[in-house]
PDB file of N, CA and C in Angstrom:
ATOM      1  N   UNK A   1       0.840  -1.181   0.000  1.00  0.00           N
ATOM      2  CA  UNK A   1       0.000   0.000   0.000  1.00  0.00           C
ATOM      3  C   UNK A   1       0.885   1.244   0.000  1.00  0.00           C
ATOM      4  N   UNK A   2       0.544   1.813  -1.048  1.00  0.00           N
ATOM      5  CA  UNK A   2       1.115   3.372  -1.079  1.00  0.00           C
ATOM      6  C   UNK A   2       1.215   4.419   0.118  1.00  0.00           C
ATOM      7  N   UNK A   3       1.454   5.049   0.624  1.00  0.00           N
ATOM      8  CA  UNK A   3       1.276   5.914   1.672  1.00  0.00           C
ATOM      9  C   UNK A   3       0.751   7.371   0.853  1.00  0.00           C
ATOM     10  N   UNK A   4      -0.405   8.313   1.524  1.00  0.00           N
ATOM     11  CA  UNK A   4      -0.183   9.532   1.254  1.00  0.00           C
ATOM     12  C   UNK A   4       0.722  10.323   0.857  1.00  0.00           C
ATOM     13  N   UNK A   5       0.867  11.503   0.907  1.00  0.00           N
ATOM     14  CA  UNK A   5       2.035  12.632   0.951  1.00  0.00           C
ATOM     15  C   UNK A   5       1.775  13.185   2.100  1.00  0.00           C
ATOM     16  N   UNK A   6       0.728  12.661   3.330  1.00  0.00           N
ATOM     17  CA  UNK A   6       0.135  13.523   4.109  1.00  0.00           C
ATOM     18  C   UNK A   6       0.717  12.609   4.987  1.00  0.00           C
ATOM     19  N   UNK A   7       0.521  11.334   5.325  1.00  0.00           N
ATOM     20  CA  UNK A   7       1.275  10.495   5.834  1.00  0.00           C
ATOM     21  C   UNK A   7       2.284   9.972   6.150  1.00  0.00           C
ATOM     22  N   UNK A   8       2.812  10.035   4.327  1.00  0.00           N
ATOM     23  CA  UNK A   8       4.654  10.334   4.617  1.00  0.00           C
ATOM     24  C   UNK A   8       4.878  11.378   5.539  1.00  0.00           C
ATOM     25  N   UNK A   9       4.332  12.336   5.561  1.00  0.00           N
ATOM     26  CA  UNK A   9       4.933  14.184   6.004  1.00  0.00           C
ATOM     27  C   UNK A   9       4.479  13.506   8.002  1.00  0.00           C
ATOM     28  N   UNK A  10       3.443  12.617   8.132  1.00  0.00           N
ATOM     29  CA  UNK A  10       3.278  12.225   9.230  1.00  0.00           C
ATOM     30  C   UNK A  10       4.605  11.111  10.090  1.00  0.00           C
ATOM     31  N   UNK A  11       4.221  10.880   8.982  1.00  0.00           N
ATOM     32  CA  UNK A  11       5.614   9.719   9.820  1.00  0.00           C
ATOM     33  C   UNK A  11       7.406  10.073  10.291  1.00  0.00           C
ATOM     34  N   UNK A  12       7.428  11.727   9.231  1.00  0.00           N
ATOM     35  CA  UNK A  12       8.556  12.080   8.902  1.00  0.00           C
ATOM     36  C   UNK A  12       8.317  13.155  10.311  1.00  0.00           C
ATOM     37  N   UNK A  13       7.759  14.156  10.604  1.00  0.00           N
ATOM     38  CA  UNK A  13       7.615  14.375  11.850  1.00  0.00           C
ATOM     39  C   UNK A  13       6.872  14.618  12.869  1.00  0.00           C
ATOM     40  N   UNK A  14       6.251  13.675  12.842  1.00  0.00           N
ATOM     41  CA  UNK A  14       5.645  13.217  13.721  1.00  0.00           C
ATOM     42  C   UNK A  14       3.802  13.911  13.409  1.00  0.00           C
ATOM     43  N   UNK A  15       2.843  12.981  13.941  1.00  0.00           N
ATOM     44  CA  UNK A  15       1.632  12.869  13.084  1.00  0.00           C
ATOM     45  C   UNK A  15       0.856  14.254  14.304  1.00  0.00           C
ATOM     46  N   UNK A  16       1.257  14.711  15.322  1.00  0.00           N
ATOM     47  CA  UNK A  16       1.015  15.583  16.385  1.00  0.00           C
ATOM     48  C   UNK A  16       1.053  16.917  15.549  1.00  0.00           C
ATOM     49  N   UNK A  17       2.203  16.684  14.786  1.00  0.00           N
ATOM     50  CA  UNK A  17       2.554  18.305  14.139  1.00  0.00           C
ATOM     51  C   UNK A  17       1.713  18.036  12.524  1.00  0.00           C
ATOM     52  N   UNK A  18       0.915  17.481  12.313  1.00  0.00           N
ATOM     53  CA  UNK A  18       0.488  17.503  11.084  1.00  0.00           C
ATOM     54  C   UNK A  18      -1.145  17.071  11.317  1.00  0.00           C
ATOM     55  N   UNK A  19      -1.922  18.507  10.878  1.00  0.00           N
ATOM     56  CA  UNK A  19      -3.438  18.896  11.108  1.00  0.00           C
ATOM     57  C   UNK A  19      -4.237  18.694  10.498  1.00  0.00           C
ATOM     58  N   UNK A  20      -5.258  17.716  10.864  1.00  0.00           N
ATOM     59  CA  UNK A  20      -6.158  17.466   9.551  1.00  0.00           C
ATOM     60  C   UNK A  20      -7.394  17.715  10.434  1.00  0.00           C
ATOM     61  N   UNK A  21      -7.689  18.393  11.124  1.00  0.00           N
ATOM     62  CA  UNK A  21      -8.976  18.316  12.108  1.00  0.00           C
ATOM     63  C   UNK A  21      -9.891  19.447  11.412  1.00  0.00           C
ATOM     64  N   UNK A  22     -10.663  19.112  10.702  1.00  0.00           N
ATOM     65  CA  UNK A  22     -11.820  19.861   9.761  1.00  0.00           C
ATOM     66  C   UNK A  22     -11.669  21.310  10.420  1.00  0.00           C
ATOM     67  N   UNK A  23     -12.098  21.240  11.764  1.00  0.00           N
ATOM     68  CA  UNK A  23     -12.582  22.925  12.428  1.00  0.00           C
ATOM     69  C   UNK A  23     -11.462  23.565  12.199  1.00  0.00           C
ATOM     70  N   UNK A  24     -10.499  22.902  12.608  1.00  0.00           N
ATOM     71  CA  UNK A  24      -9.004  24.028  13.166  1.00  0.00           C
ATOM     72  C   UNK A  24      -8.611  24.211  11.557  1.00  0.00           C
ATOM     73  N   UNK A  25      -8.798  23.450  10.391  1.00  0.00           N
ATOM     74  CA  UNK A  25      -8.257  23.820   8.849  1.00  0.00           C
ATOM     75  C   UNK A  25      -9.210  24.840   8.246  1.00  0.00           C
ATOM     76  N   UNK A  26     -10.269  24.720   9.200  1.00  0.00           N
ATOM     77  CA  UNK A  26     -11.440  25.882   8.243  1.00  0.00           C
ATOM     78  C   UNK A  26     -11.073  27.280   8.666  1.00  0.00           C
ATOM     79  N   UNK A  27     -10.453  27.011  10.716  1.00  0.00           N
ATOM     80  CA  UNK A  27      -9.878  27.932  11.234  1.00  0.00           C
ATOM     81  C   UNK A  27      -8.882  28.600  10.138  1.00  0.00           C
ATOM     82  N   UNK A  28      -8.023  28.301   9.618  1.00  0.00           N
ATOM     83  CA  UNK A  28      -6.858  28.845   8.593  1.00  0.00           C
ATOM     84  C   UNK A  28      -6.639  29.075   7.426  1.00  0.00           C
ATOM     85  N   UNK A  29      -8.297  28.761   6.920  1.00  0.00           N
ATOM     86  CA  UNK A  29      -8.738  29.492   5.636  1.00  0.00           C
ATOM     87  C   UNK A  29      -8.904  30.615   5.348  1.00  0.00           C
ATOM     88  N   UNK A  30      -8.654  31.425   6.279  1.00  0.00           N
ATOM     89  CA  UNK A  30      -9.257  32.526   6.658  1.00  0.00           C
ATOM     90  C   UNK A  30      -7.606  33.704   6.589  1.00  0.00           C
ATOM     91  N   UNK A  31      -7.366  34.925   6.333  1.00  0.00           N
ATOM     92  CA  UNK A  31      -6.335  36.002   7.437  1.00  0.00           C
ATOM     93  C   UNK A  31      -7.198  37.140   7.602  1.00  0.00           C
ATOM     94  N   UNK A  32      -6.416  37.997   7.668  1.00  0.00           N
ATOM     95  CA  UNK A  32      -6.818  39.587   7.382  1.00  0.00           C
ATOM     96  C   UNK A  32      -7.043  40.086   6.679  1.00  0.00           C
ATOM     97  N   UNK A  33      -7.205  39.760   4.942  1.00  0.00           N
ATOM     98  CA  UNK A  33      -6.905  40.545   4.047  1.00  0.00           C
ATOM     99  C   UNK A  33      -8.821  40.905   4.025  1.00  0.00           C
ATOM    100  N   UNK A  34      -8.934  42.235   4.077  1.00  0.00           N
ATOM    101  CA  UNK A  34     -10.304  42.854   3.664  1.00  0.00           C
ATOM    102  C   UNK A  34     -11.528  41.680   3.047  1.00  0.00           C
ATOM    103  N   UNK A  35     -11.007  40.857   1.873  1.00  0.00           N
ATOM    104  CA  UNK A  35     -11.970  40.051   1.162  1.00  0.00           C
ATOM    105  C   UNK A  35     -12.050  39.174   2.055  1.00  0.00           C
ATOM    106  N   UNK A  36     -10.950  38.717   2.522  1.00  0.00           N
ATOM    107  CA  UNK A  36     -11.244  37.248   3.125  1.00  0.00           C
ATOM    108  C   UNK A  36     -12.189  37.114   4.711  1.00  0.00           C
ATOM    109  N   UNK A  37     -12.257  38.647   5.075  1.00  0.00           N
ATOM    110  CA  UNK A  37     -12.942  38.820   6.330  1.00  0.00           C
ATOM    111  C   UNK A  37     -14.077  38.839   5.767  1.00  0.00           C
ATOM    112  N   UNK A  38     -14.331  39.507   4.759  1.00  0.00           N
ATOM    113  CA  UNK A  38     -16.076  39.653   4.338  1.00  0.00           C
ATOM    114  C   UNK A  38     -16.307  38.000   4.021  1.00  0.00           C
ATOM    115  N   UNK A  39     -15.353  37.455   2.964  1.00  0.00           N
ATOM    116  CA  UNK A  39     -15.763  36.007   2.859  1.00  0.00           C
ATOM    117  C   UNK A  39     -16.255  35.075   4.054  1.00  0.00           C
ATOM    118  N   UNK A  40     -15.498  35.340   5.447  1.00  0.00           N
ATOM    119  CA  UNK A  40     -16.259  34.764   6.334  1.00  0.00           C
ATOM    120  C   UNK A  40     -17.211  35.185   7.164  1.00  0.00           C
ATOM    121  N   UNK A  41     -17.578  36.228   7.215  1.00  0.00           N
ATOM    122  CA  UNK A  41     -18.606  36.855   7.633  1.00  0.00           C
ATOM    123  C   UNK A  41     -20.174  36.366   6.644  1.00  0.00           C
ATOM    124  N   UNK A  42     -19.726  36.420   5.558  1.00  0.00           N
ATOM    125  CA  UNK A  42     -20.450  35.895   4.778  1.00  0.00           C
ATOM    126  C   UNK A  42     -21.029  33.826   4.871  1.00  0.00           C
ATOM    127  N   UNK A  43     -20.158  33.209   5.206  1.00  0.00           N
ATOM    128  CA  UNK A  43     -20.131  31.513   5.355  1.00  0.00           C
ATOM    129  C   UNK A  43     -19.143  31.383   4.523  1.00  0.00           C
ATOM    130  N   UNK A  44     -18.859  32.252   2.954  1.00  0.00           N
ATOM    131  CA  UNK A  44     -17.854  31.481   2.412  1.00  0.00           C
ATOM    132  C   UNK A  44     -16.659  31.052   2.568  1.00  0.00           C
ATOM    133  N   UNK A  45     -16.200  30.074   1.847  1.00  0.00           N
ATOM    134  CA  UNK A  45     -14.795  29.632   2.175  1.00  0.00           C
ATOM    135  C   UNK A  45     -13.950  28.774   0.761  1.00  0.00           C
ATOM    136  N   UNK A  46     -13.689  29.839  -0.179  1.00  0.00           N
ATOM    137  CA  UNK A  46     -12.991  29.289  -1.295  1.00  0.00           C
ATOM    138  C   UNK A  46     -11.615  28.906  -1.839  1.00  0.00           C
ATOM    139  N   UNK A  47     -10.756  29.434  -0.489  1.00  0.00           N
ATOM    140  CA  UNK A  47      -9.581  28.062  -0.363  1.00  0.00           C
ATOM    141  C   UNK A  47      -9.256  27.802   1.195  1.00  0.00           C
ATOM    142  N   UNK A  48      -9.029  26.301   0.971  1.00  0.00           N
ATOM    143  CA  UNK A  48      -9.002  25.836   2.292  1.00  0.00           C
ATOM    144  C   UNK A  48      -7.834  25.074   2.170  1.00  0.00           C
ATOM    145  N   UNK A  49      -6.507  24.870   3.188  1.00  0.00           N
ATOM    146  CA  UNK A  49      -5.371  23.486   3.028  1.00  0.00           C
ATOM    147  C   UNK A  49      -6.187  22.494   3.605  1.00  0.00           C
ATOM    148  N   UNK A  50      -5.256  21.710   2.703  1.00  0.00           N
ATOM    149  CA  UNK A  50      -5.655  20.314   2.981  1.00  0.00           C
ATOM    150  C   UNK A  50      -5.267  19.534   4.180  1.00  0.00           C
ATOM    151  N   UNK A  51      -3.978  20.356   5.131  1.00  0.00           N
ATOM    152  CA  UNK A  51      -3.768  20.238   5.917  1.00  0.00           C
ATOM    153  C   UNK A  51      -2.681  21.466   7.093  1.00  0.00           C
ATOM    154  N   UNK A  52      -2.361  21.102   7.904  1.00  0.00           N
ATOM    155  CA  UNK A  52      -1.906  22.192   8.931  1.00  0.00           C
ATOM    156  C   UNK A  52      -0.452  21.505   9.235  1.00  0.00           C
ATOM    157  N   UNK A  53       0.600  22.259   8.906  1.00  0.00           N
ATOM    158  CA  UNK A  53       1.834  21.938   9.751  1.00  0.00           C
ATOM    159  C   UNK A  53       2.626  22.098   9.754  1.00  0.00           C
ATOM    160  N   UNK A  54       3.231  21.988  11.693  1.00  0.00           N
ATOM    161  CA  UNK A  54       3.859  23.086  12.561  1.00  0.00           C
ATOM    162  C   UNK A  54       5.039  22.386  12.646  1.00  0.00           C
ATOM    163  N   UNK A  55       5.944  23.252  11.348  1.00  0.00           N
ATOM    164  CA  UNK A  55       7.168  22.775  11.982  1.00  0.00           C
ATOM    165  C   UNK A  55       8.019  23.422  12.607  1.00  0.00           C
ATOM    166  N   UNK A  56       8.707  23.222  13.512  1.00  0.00           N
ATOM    167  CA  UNK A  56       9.987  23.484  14.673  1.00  0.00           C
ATOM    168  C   UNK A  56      11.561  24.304  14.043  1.00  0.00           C
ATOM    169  N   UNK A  57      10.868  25.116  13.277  1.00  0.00           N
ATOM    170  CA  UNK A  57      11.884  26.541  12.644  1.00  0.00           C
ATOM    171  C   UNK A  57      11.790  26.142  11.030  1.00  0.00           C
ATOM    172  N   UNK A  58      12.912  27.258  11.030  1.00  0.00           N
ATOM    173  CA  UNK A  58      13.285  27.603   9.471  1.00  0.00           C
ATOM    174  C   UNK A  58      13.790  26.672   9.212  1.00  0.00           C
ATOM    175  N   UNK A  59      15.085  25.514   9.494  1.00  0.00           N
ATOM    176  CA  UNK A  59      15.421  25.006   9.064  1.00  0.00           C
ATOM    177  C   UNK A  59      14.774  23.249   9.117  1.00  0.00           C
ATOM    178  N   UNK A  60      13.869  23.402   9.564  1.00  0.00           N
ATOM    179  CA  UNK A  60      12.658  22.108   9.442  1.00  0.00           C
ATOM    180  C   UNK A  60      11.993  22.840   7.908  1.00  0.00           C
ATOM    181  N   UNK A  61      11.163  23.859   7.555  1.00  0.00           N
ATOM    182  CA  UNK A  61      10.695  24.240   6.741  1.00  0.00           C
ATOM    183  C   UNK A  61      11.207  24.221   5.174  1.00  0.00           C
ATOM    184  N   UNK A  62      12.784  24.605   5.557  1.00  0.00           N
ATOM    185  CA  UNK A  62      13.703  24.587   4.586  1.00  0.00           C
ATOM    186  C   UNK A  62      13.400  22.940   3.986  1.00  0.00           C
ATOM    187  N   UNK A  63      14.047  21.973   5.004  1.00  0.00           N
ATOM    188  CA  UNK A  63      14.153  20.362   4.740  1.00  0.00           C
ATOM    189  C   UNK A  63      12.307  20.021   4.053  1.00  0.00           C
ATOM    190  N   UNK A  64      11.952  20.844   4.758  1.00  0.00           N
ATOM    191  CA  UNK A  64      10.324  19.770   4.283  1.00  0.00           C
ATOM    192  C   UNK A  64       9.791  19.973   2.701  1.00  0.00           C
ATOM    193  N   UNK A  65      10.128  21.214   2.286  1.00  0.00           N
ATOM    194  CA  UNK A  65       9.947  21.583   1.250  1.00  0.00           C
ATOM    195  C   UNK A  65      11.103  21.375   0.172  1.00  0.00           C
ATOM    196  N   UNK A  66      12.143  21.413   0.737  1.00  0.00           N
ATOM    197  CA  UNK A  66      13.037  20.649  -0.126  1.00  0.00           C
ATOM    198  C   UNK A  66      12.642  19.165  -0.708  1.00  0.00           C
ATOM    199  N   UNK A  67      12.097  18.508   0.053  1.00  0.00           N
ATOM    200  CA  UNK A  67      11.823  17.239   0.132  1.00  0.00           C
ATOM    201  C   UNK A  67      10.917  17.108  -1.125  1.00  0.00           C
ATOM    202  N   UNK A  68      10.248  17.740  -1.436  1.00  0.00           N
ATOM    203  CA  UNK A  68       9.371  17.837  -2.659  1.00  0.00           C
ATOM    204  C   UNK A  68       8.000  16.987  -2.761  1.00  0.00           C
ATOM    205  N   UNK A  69       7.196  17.188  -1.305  1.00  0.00           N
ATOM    206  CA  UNK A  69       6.129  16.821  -0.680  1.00  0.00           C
ATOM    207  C   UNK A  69       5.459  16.946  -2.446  1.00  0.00           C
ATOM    208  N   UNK A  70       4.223  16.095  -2.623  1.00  0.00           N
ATOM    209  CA  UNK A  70       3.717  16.518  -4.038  1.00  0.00           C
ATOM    210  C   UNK A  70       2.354  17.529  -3.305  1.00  0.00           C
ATOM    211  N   UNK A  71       2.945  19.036  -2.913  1.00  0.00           N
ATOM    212  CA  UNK A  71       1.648  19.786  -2.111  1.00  0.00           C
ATOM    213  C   UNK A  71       2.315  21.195  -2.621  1.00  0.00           C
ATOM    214  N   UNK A  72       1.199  21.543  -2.741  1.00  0.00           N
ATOM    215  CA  UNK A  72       1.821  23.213  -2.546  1.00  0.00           C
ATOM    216  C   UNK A  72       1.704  24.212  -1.292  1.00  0.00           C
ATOM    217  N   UNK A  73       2.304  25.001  -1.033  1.00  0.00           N
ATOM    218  CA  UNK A  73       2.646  25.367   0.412  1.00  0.00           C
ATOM    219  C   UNK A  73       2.573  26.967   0.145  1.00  0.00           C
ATOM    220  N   UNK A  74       1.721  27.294   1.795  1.00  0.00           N
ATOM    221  CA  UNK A  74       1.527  28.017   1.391  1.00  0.00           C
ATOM    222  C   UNK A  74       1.957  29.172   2.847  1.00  0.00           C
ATOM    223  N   UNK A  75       3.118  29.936   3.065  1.00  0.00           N
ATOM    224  CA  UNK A  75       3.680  30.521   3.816  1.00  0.00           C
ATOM    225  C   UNK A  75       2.303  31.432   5.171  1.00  0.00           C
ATOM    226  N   UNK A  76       2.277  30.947   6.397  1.00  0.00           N
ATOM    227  CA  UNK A  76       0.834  31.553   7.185  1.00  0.00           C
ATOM    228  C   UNK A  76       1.586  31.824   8.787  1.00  0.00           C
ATOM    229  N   UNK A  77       1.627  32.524   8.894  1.00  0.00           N
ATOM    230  CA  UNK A  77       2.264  33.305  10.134  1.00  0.00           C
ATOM    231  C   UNK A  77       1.348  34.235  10.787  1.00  0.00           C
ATOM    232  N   UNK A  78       0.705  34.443  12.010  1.00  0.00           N
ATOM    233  CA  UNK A  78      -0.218  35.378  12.250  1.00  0.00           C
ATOM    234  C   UNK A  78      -0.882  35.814  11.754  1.00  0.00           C
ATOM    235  N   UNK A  79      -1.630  35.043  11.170  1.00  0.00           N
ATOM    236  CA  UNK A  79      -3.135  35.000  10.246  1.00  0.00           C
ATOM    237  C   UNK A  79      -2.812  35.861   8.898  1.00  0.00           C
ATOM    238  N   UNK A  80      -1.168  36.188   8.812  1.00  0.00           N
ATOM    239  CA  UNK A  80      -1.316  36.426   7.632  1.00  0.00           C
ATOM    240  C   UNK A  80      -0.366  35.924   6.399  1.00  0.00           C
ATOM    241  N   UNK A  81      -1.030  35.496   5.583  1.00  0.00           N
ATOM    242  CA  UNK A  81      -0.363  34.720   4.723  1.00  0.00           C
ATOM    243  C   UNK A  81       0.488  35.474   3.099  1.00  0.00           C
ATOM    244  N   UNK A  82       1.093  34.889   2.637  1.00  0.00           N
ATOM    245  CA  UNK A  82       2.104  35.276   1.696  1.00  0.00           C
ATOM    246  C   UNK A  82       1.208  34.155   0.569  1.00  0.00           C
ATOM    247  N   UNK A  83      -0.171  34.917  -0.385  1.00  0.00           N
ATOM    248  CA  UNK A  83      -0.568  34.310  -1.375  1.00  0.00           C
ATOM    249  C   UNK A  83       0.310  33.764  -2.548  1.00  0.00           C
ATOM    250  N   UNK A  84       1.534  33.393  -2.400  1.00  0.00           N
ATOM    251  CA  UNK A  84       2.272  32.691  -3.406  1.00  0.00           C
ATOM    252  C   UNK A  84       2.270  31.545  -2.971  1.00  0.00           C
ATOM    253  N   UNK A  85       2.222  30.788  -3.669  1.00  0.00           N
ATOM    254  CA  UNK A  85       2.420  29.168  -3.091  1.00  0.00           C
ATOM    255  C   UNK A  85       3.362  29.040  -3.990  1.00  0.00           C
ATOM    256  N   UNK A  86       4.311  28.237  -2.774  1.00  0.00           N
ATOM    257  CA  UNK A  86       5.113  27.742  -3.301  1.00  0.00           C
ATOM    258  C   UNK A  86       5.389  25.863  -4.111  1.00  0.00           C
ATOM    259  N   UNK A  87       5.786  26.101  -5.152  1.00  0.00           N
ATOM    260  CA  UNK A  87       5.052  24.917  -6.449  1.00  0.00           C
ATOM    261  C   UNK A  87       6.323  23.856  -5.340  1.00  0.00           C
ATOM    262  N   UNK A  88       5.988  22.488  -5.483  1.00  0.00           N
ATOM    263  CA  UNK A  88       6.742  21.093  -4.788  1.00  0.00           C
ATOM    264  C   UNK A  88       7.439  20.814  -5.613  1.00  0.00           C
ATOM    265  N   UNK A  89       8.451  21.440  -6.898  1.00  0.00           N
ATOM    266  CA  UNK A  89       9.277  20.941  -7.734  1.00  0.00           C
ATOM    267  C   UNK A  89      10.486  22.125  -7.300  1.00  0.00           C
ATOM    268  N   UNK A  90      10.711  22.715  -6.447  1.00  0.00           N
ATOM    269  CA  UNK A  90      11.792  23.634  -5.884  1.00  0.00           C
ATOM    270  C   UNK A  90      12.932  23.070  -6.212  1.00  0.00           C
TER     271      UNK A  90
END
């Protein structure tokens, strides 16, 4: 059996630091930017990750994305995010 990319990323550090709990991902659909507050004020929610995770500095972040997870990533620091995603062929 194949493993995920969500699973691999679980096993690699540890399944505690990697979020799949519906509420807390809908939680981080969301920042500050003007639209995206009206979007939830409203119910909508037109991008959501597929998952949450906290890794333990820059140089965990560096390695994980090096790694070439097949995900795109998307930089979220105090609710506010850096809309570039970064593509998994780095």
């Amino acid at each position: 059996m194949t493993l995920s990319w969500a699973e691999r990323l679980k096993n690699e550090i540890g399944a505690s630091r990697v979020i799949e709990d519906e509420e807390e991902v809908a939680a981080h659909s969301y920042d500050w930017w003007p639209v995206a507050t009206k979007w939830r004020r409203q119910g909508k929610q037109p991008y959501s990750p597929n998952v949450i995770v906290r890794p333990e500095g820059a140089g965990e972040v560096g390695r994980l994305l090096a790694r070439r997870h097949p995900a795109m990533s998307c930089c979220w620091a105090s609710r506010v995010s850096k809309r570039l995603p970064m593509p998994s062929t780095l």
